[in-house]
N, C-alpha and C. Protein backbone atom coordinates (compact mmCIF):
# COMPACT_ATOMS: atom_id res chain seq x y z
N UNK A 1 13.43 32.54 5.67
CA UNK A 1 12.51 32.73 4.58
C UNK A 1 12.76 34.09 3.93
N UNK A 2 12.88 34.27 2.27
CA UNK A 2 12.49 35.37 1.95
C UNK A 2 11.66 35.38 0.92
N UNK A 3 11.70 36.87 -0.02
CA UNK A 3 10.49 36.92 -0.31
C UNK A 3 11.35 36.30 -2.14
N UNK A 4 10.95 35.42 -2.82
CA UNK A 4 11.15 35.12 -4.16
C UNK A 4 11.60 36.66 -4.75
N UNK A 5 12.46 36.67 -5.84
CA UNK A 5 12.80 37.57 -6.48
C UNK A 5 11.48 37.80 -7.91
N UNK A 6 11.75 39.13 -7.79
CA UNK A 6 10.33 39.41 -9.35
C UNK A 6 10.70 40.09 -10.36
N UNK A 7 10.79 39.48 -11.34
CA UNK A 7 10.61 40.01 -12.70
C UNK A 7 10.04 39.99 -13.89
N UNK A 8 9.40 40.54 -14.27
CA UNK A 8 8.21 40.63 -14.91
C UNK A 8 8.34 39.72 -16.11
N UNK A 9 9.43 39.86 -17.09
CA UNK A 9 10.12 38.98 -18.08
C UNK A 9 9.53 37.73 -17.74
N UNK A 10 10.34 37.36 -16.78
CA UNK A 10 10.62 35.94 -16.43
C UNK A 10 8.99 35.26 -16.06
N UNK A 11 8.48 36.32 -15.12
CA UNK A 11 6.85 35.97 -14.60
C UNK A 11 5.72 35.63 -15.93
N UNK A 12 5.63 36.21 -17.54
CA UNK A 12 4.86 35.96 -18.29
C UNK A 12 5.25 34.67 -19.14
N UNK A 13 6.47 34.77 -19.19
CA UNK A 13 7.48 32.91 -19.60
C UNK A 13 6.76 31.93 -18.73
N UNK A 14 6.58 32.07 -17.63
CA UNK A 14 6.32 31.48 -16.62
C UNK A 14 4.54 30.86 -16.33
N UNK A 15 4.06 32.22 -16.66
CA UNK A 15 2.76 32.41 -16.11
C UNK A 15 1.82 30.99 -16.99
N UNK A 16 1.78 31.24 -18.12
CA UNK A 16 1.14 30.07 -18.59
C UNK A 16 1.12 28.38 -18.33
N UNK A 17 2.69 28.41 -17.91
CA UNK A 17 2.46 26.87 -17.57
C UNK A 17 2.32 26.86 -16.01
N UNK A 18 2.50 27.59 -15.30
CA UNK A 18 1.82 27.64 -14.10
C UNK A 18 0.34 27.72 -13.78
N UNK A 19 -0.49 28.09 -14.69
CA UNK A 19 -2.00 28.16 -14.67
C UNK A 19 -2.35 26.87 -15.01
N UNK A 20 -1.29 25.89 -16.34
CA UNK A 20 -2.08 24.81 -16.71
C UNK A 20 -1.92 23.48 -15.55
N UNK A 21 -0.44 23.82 -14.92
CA UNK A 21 -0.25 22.83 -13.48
C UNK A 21 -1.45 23.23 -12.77
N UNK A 22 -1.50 24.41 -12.73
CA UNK A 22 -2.35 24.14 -11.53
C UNK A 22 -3.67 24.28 -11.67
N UNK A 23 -4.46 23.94 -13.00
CA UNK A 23 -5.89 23.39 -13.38
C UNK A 23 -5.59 22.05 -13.33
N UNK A 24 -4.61 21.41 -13.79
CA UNK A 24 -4.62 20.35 -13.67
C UNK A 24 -4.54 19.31 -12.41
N UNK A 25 -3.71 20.06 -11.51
CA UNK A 25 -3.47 19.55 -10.28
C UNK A 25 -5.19 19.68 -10.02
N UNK A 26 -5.82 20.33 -10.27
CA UNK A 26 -6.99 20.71 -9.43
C UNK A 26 -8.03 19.58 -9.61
N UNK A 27 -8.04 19.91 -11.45
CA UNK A 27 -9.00 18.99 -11.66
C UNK A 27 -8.52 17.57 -11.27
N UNK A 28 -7.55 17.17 -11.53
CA UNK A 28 -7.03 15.85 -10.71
C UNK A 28 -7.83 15.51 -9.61
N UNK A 29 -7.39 16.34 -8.24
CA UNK A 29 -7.69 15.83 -7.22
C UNK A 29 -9.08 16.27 -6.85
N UNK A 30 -9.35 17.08 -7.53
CA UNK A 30 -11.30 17.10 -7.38
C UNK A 30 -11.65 15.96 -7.60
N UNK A 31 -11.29 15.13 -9.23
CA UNK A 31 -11.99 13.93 -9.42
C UNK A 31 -11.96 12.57 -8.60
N UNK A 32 -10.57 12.62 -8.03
CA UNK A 32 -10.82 11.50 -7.26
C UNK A 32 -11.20 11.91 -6.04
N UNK A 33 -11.22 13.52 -5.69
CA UNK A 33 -11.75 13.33 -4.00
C UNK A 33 -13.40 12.88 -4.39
N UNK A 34 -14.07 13.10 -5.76
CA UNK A 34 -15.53 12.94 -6.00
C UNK A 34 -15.64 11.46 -6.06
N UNK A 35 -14.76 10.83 -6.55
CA UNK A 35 -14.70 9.43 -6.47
C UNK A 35 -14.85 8.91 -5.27
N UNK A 36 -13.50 8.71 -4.39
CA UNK A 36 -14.24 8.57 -2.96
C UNK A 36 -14.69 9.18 -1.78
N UNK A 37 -14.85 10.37 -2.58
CA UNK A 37 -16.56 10.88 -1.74
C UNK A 37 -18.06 10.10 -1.97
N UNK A 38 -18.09 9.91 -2.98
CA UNK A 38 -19.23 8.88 -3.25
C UNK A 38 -19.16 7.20 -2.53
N UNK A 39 -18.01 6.90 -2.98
CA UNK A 39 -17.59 5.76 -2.51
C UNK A 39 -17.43 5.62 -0.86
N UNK A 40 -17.82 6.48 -0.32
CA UNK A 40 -17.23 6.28 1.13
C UNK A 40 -18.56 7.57 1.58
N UNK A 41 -19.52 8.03 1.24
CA UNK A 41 -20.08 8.76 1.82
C UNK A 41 -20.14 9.87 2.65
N UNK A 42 -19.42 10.75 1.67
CA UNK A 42 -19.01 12.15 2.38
C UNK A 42 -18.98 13.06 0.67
N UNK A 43 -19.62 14.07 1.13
CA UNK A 43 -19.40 15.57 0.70
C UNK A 43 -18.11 16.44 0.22
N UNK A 44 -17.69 16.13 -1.10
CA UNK A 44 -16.78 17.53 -1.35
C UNK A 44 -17.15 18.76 -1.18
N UNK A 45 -16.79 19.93 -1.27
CA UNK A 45 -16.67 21.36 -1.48
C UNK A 45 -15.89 22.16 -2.64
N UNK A 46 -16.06 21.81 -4.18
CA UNK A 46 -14.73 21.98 -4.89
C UNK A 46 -14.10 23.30 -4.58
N UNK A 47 -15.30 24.45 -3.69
CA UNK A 47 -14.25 26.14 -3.25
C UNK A 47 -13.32 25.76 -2.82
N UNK A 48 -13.55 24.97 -1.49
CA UNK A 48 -12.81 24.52 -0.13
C UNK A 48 -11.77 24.19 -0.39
N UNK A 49 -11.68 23.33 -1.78
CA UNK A 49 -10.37 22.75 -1.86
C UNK A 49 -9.90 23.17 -3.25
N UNK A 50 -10.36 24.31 -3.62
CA UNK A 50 -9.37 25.39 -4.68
C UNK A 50 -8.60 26.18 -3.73
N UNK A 51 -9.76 27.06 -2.81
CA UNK A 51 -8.92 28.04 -1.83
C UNK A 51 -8.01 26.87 -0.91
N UNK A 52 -7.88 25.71 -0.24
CA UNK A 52 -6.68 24.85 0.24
C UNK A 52 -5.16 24.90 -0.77
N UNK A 53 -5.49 24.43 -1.96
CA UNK A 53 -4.71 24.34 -2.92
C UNK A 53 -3.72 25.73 -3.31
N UNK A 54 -4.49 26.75 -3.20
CA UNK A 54 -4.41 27.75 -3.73
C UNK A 54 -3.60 28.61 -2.36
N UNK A 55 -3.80 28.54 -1.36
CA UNK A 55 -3.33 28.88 0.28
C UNK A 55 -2.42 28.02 0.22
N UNK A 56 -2.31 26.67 -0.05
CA UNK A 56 -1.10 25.83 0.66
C UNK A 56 0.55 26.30 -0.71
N UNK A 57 -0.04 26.58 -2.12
CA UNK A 57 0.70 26.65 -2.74
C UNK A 57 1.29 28.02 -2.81
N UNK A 58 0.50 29.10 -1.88
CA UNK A 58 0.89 30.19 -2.03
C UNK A 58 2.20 30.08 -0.70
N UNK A 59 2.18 29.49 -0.03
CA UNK A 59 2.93 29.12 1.39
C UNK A 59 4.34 28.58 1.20
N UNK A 60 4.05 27.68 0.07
CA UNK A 60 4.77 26.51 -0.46
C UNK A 60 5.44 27.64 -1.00
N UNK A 61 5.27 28.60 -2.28
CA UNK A 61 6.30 29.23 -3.04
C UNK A 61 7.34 29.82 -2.07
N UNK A 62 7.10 30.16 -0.23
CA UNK A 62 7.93 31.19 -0.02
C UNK A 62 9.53 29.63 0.21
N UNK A 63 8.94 28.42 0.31
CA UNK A 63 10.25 27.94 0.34
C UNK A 63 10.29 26.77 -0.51
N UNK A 64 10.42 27.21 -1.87
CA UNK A 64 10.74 26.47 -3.09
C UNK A 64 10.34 24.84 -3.11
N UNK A 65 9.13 24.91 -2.58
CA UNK A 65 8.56 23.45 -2.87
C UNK A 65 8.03 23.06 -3.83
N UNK A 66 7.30 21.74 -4.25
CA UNK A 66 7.16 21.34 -5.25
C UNK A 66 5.05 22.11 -5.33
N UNK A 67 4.55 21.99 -6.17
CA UNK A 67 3.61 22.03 -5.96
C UNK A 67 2.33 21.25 -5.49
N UNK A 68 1.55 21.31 -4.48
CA UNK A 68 0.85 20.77 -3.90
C UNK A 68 -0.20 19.73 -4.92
N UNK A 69 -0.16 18.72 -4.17
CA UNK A 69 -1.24 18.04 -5.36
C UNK A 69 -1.37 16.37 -4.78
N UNK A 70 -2.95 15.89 -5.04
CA UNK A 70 -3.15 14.77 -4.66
C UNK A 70 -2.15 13.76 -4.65
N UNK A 71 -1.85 12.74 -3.96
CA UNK A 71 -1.87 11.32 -4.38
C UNK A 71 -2.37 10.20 -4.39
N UNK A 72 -2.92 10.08 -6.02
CA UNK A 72 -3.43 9.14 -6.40
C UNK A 72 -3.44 7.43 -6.12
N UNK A 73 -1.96 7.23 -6.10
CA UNK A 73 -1.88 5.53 -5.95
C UNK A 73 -2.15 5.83 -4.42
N UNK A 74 -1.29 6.77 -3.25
CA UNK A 74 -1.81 6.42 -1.92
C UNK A 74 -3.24 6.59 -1.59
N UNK A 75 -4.01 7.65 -1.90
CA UNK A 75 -5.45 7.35 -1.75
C UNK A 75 -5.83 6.29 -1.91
N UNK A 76 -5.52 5.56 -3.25
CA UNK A 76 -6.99 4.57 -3.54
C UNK A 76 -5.98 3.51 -2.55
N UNK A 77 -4.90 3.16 -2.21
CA UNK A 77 -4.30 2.32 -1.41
C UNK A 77 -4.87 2.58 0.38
N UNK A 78 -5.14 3.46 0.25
CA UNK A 78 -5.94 3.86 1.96
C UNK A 78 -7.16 3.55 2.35
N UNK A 79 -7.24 4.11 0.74
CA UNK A 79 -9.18 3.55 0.62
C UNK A 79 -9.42 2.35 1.09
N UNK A 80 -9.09 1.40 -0.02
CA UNK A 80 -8.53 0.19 0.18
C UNK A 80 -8.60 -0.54 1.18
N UNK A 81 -7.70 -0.34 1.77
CA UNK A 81 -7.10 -0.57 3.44
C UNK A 81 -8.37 -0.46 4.57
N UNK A 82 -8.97 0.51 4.14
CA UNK A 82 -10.02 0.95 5.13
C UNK A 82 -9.63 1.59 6.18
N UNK A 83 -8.54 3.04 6.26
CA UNK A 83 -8.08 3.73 6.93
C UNK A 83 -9.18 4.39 7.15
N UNK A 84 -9.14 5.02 8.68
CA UNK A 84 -10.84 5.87 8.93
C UNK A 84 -10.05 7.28 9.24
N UNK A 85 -9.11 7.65 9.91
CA UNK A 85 -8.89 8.76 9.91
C UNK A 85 -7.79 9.63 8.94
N UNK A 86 -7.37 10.64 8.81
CA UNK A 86 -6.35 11.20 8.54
C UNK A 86 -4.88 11.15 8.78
N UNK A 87 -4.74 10.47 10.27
CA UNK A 87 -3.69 10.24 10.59
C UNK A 87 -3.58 8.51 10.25
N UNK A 88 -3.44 8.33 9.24
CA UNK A 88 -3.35 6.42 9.19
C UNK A 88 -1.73 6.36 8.77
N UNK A 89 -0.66 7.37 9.16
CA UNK A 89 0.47 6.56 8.97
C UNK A 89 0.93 6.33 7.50
């Protein structure tokens, strides 16, 4: 692991469409975790899962991953299914 290279140039080119990914990623997966949170009877936290998002993607930059973010078709396909835990494979 190292640490990304910095330059300021490159960081304000940058900076804007990185803020709108990642409102968007957010609001994304807020809405459907509110979806089946209702649907399935459980409680979001939208902090909980800004600071997740926001921790997992800061982790993610040190080794050039993609950015963190729901998936949509597998959720509602789990839902679905009637998977009960986290680990459903």
């Amino acid at each position: 692991l190292t640490l990304p290279s910095f330059e300021t140039s490159v960081l304000t080119l940058i900076l804007p469409h990185a803020m709108l990914t990642a409102v968007m990623i957010y609001a994304t997966s807020l809405s459907v975790s509110k979806v089946f949170a209702k649907m399935f009877g459980y409680e979001i936290d939208g902090n909980q899962e800004l600071m997740a998002f926001g921790m997992l993607n800061l982790a993610g930059s040190f080794t050039s991953c993609f950015p963190a973010a729901a998936s949509l078709s597998r959720t509602a396909i789990v839902g679905d299914s009637g998977a009960a835990t986290p680990i459903h494979g």
